[in-house]
C-alpha atoms as a PDB file:
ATOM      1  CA  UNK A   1     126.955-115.348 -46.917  1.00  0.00           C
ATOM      2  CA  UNK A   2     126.816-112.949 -49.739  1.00  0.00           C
ATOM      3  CA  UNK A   3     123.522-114.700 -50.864  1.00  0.00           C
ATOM      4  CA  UNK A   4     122.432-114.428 -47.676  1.00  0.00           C
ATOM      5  CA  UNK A   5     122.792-111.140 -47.233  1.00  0.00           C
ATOM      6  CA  UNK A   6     120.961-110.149 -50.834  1.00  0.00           C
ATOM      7  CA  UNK A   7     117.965-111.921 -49.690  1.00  0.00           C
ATOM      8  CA  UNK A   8     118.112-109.949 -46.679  1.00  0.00           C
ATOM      9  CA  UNK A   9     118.478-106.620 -48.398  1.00  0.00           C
ATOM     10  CA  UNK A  10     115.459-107.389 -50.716  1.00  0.00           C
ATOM     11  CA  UNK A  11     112.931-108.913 -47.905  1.00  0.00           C
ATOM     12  CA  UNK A  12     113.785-105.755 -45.630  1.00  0.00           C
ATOM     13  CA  UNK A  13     113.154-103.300 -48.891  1.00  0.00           C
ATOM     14  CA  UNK A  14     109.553-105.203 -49.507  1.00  0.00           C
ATOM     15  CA  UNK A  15     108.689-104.804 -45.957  1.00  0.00           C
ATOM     16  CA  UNK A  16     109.516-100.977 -46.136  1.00  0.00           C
ATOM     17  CA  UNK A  17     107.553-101.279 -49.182  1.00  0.00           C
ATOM     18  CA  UNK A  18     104.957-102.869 -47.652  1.00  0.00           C
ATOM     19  CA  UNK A  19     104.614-100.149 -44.387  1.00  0.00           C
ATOM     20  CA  UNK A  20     105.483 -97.047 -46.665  1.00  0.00           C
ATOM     21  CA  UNK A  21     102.650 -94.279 -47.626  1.00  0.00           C
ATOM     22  CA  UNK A  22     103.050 -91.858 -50.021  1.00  0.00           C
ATOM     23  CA  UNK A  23     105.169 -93.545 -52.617  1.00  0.00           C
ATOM     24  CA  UNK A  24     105.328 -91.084 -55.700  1.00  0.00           C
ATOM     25  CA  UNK A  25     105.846 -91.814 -59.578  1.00  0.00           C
ATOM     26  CA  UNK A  26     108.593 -89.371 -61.298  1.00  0.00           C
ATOM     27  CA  UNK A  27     110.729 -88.676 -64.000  1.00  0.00           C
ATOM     28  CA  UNK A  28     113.815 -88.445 -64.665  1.00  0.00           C
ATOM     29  CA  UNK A  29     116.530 -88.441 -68.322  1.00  0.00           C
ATOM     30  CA  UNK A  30     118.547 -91.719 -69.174  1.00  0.00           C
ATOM     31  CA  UNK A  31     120.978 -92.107 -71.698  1.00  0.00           C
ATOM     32  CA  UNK A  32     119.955 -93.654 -74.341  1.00  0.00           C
ATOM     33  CA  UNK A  33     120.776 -95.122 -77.992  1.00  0.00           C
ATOM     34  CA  UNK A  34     118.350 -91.913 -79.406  1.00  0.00           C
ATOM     35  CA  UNK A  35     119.524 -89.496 -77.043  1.00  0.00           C
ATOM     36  CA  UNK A  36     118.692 -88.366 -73.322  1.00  0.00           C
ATOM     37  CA  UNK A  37     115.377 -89.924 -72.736  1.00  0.00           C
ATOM     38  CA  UNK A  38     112.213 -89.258 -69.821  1.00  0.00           C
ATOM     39  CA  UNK A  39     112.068 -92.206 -67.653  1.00  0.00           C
ATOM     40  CA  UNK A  40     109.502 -92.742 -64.888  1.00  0.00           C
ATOM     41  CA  UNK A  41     110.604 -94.341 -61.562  1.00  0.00           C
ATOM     42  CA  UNK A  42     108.463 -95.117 -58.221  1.00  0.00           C
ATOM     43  CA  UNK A  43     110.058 -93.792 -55.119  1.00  0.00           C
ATOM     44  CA  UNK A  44     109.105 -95.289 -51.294  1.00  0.00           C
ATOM     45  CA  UNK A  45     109.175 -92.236 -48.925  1.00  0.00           C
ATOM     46  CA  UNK A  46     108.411 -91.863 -45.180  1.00  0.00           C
ATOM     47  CA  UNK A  47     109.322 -88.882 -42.924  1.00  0.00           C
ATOM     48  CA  UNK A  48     111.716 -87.947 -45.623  1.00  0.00           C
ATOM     49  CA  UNK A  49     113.478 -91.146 -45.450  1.00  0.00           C
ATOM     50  CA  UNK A  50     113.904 -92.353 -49.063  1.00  0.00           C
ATOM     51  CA  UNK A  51     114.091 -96.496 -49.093  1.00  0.00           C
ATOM     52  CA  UNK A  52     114.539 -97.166 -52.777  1.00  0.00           C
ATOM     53  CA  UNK A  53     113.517 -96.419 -56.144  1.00  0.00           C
ATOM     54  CA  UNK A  54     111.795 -98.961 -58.989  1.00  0.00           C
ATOM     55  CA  UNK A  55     111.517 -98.502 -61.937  1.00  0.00           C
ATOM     56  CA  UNK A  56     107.722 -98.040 -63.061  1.00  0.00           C
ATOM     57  CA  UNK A  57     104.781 -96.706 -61.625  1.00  0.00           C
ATOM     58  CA  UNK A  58     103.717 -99.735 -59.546  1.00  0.00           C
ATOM     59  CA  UNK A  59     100.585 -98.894 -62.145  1.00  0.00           C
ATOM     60  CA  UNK A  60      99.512-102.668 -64.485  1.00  0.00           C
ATOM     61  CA  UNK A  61     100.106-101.599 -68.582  1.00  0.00           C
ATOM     62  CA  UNK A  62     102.207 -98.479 -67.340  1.00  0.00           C
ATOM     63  CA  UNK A  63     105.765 -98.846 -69.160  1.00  0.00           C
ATOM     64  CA  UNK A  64     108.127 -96.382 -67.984  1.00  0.00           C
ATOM     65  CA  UNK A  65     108.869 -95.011 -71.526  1.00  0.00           C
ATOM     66  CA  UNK A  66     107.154 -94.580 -74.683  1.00  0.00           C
ATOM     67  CA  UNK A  67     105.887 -97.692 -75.739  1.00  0.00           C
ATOM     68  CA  UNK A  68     106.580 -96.262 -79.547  1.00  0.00           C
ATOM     69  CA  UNK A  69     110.702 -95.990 -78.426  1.00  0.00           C
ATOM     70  CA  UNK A  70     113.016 -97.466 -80.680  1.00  0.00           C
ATOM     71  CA  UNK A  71     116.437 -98.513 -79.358  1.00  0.00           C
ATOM     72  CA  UNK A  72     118.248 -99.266 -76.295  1.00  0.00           C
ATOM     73  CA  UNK A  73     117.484 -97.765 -72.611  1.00  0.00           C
ATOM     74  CA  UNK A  74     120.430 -97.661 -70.164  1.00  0.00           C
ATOM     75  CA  UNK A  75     119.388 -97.574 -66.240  1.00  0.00           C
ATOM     76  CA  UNK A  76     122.167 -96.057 -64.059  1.00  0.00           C
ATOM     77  CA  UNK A  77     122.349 -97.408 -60.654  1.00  0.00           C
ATOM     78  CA  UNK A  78     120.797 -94.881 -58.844  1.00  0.00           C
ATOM     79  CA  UNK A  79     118.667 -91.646 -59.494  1.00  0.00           C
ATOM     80  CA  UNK A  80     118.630 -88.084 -57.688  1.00  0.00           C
ATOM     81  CA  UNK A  81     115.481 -87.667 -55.532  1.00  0.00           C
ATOM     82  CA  UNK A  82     114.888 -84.759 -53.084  1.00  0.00           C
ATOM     83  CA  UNK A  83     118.451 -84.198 -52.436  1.00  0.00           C
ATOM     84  CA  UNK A  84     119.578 -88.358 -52.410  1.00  0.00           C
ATOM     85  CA  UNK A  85     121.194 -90.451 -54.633  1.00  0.00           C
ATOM     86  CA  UNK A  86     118.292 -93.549 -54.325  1.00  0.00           C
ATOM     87  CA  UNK A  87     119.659 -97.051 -55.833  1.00  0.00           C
ATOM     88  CA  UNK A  88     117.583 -98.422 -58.642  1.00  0.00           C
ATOM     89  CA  UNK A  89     116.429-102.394 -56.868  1.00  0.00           C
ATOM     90  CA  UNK A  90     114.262-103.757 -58.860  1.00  0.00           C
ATOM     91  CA  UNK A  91     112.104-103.248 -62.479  1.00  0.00           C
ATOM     92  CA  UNK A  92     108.363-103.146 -61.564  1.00  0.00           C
ATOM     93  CA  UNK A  93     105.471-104.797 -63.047  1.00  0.00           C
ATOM     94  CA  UNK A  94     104.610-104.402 -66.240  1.00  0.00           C
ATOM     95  CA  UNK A  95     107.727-101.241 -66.922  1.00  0.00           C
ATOM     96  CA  UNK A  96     108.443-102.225 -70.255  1.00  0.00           C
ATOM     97  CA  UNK A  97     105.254-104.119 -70.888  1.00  0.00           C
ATOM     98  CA  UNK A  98     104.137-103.628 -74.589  1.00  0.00           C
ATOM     99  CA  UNK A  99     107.314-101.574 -76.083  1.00  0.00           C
ATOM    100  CA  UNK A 100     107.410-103.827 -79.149  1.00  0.00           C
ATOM    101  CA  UNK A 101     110.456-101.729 -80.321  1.00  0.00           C
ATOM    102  CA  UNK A 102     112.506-101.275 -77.506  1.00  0.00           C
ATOM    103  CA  UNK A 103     116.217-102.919 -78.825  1.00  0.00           C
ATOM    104  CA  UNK A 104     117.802-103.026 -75.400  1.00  0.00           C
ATOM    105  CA  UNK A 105     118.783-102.077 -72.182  1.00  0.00           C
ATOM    106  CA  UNK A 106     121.249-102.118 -69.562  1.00  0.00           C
ATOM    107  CA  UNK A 107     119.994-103.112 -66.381  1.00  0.00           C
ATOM    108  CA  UNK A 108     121.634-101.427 -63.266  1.00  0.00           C
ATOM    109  CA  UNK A 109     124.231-103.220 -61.238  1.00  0.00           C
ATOM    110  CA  UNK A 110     122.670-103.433 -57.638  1.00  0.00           C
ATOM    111  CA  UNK A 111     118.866-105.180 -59.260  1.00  0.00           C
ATOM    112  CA  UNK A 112     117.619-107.216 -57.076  1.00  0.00           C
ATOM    113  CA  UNK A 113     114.384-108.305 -58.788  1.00  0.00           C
ATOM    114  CA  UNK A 114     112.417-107.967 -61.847  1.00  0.00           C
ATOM    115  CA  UNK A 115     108.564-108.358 -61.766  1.00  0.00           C
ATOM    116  CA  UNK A 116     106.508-110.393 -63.551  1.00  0.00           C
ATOM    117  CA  UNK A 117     105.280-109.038 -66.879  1.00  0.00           C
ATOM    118  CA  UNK A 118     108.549-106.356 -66.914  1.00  0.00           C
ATOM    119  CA  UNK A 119     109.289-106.895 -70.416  1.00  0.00           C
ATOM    120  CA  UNK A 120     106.137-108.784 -71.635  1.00  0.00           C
ATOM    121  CA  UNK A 121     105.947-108.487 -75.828  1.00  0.00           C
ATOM    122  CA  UNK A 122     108.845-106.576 -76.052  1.00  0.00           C
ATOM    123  CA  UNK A 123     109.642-108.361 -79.959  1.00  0.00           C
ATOM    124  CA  UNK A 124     113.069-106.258 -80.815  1.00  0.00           C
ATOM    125  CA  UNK A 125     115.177-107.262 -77.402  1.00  0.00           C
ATOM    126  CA  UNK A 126     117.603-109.532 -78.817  1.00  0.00           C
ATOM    127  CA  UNK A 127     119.735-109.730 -75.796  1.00  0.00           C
ATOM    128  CA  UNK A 128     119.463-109.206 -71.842  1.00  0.00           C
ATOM    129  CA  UNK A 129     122.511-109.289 -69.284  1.00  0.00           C
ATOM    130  CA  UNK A 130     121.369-109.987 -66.297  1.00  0.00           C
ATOM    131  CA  UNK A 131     123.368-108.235 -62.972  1.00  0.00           C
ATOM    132  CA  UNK A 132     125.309-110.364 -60.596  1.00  0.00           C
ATOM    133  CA  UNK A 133     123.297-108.694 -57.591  1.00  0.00           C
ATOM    134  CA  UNK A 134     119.757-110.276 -58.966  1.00  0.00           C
ATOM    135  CA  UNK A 135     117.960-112.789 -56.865  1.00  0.00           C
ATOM    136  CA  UNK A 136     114.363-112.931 -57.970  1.00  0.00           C
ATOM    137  CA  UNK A 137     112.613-113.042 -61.210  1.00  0.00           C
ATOM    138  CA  UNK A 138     108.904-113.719 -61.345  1.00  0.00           C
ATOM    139  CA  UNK A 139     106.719-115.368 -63.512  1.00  0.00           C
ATOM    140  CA  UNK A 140     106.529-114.308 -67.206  1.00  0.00           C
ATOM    141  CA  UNK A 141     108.801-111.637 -67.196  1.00  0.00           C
ATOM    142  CA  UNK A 142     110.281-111.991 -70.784  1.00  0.00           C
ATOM    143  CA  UNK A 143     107.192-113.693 -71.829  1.00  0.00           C
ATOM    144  CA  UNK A 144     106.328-112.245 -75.392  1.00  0.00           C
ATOM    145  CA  UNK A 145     110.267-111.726 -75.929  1.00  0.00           C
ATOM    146  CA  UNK A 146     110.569-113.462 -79.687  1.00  0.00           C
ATOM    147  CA  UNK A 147     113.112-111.701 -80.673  1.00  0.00           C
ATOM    148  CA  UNK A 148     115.594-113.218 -77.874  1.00  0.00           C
ATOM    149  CA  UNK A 149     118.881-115.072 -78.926  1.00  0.00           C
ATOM    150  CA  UNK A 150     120.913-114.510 -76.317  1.00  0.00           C
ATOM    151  CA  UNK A 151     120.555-114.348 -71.861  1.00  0.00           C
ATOM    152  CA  UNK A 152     123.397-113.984 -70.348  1.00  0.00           C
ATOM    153  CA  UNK A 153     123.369-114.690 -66.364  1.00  0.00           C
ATOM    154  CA  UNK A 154     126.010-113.178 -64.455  1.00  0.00           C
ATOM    155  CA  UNK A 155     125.085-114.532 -60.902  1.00  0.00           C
ATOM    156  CA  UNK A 156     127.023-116.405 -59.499  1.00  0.00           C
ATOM    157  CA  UNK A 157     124.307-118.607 -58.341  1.00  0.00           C
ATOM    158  CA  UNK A 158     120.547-118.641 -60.268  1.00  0.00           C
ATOM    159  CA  UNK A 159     118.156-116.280 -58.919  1.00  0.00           C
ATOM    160  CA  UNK A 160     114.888-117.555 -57.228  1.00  0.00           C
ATOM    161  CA  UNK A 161     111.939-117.914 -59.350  1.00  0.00           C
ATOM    162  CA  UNK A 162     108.186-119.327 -59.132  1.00  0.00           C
ATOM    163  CA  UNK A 163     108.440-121.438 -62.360  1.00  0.00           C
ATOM    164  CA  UNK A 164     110.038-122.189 -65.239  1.00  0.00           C
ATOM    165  CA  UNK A 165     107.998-120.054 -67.744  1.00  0.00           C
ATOM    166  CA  UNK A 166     109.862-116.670 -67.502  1.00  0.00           C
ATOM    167  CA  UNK A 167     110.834-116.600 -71.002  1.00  0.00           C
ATOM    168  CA  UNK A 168     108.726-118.268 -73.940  1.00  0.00           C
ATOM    169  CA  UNK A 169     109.043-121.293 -75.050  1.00  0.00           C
ATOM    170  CA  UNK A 170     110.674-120.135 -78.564  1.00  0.00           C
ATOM    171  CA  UNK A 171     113.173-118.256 -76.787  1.00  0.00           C
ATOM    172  CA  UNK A 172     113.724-121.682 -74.495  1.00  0.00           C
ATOM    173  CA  UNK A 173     114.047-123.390 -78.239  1.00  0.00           C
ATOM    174  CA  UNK A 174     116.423-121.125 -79.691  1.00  0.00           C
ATOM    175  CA  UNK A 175     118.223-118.536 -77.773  1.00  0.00           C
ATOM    176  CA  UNK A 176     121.730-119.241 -75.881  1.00  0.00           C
ATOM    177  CA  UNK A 177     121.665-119.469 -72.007  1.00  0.00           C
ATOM    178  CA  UNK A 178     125.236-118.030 -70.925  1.00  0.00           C
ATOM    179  CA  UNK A 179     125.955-118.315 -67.526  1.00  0.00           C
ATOM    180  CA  UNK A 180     129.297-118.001 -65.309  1.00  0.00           C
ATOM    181  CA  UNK A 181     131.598-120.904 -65.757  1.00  0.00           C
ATOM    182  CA  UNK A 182     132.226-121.731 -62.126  1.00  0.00           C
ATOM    183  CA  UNK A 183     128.175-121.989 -61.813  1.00  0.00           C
ATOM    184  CA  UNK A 184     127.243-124.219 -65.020  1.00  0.00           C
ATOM    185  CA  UNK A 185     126.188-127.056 -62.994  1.00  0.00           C
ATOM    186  CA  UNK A 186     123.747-125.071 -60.373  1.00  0.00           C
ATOM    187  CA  UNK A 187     121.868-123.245 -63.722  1.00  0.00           C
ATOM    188  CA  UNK A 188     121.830-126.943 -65.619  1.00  0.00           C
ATOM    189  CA  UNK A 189     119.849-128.286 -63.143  1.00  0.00           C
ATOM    190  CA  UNK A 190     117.725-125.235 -62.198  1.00  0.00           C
ATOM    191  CA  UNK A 191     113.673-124.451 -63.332  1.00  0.00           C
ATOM    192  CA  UNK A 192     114.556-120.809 -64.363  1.00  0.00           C
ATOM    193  CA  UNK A 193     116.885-121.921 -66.944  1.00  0.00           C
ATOM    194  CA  UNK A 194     117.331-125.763 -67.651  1.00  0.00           C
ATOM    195  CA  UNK A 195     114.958-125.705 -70.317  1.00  0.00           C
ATOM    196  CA  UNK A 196     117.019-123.851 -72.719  1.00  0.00           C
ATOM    197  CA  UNK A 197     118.304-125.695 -75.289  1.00  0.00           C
ATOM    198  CA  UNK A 198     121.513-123.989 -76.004  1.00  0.00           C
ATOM    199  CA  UNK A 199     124.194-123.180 -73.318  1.00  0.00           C
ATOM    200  CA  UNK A 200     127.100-121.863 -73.149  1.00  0.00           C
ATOM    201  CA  UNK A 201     129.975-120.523 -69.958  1.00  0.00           C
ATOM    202  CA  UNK A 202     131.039-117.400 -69.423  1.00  0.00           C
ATOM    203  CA  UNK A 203     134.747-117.289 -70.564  1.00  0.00           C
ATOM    204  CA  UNK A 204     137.812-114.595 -69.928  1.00  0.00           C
ATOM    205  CA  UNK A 205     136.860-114.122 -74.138  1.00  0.00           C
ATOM    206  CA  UNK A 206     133.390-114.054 -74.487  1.00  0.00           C
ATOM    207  CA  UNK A 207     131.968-116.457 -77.623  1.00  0.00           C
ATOM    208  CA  UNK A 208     129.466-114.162 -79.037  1.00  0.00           C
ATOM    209  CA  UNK A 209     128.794-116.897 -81.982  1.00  0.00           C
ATOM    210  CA  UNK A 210     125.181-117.791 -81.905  1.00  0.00           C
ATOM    211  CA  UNK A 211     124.614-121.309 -82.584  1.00  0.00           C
END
C-alpha cells in the first residue's frame, strides 16, 4: 500500500509538472561542510499554488552549485518559497553533473526520484544514502562516480529503474551495496543493483568495514 501510494504521489507531481507554466529557478543557503552555501532549486507554480520543488534548473550541464565546491552538500526536506514550506521530490537532471569535488551529500527524506545524469563525474563522492521514500532512479545517474565505495539503500523495496547501468561498472566491481536486511533477497535479484559485487544488510550496528 505504502508503495502504492509513493508511485501515486510521484505520477500526480509529473503530471502537475507536465500542465504547469511558469516554473522558476531560485536560490536559496544549505548547510554545508564549508559553511552556508547558494543552492539553486526549480519551483512548479500555477495560480499561486506551489506543487513541489527540484533541485536544479531543469537546464542540461546546469549543477545547482559551484562545480569548483569542495565538500559535502546537505538538502533539507523542504525550502521556503513565496510564503510555503515546498518539499524537496526529486534531484533534476544533470544538478550535480560535473562537480568533480563535491565529497557528499545528504539527500532529503521525502526524494522520490533522481534524474538521469544527477551526479554524472562527480570523482570525490565516496558514499550515497539513499532515502527510504525513493522510487525511481534513471539511467546513468552515478555514472562517472569512481570514487564510490559504499551505496547504501534504505528502501524497503528497490526503486524502479530503466537499466542496470546507473552506477559504473568500477563502482559495480568494487563498492559495497548495503541494503535493509528484511529486503536482501528483492535487491539480489534486482537490475538496479544485482550487479554489485559486494553486499552487505543493514544491521541494528552498522559494519562500516569496507571489504
Amino acid at each position: 500500500m505504502k508503495r502504492l501510494l509513493t508511485i501515486f504521489l510521484l505520477i500526480s507531481a509529473i503530471a502537475a509538472y507536465a500542465l504547469l507554466e511558469g516554473e522558476v529557478n531560485f536560490t536559496h543557503p544549505i548547510p554545508s561542510s564549508e559553511g552556508t552555501l547558494s543552492m539553486t532549486f526549480h519551483a512548479h507554480p500555477q495560480q499561486n499554488i506551489m506543487v513541489s520543488v527540484a533541485v536544479g534548473t531543469e537546464e542540461y550541464q546546469q549543477p545547482s552549485i559551484p562545480s569548483d565546491f569542495e565538500g559535502s552538500v546537505f538538502i533539507p526536506d523542504s525550502v521556503p518559497f513565496e510564503g510555503r514550506m515546498l518539499p524537496v521530490l526529486w534531484i533534476s537532471r544533470g544538478s550535480f553533473q560535473l562537480c568533480p569535488k563535491l565529497k557528499g551529500v545528504r539527500l532529503p527524506n521525502c526524494l522520490l526520484s533522481i534524474s538521469d545524469l544527477a551526479f554524472e563525474g562527480c570523482t570525490s563522492l565516496r558514499e550515497i544514502t539513499l532515502p527510504a521514500s525513493l522510487d525511481v532512479i534513471y539511467p546513468h545517474a552515478f555514472i562517472g562516480c569512481t570514487a564510490l565505495r559504499r551505496v547504501r539503500f534504505l528502501p524497503s523495496t528497490p526503486p524502479n529503474s530503466f537499466d542496470n547501468n546507473t552506477f559504473d561498472e568500477a563502482t559495480y566491481a568494487t563498492a559495497t551495496l548495503v541494503v535493509p536486511a528484511h529486503a536482501a533477497d528483492a535487491y539480489l535479484c534486482n537490475p538496479l543493483s544485482y550487479r554489485f559485487r559486494y553486499h552487505a544488510e543493514e544491521l541494528p550496528i552498522y559494519n562500516k568495514v569496507q571489504p
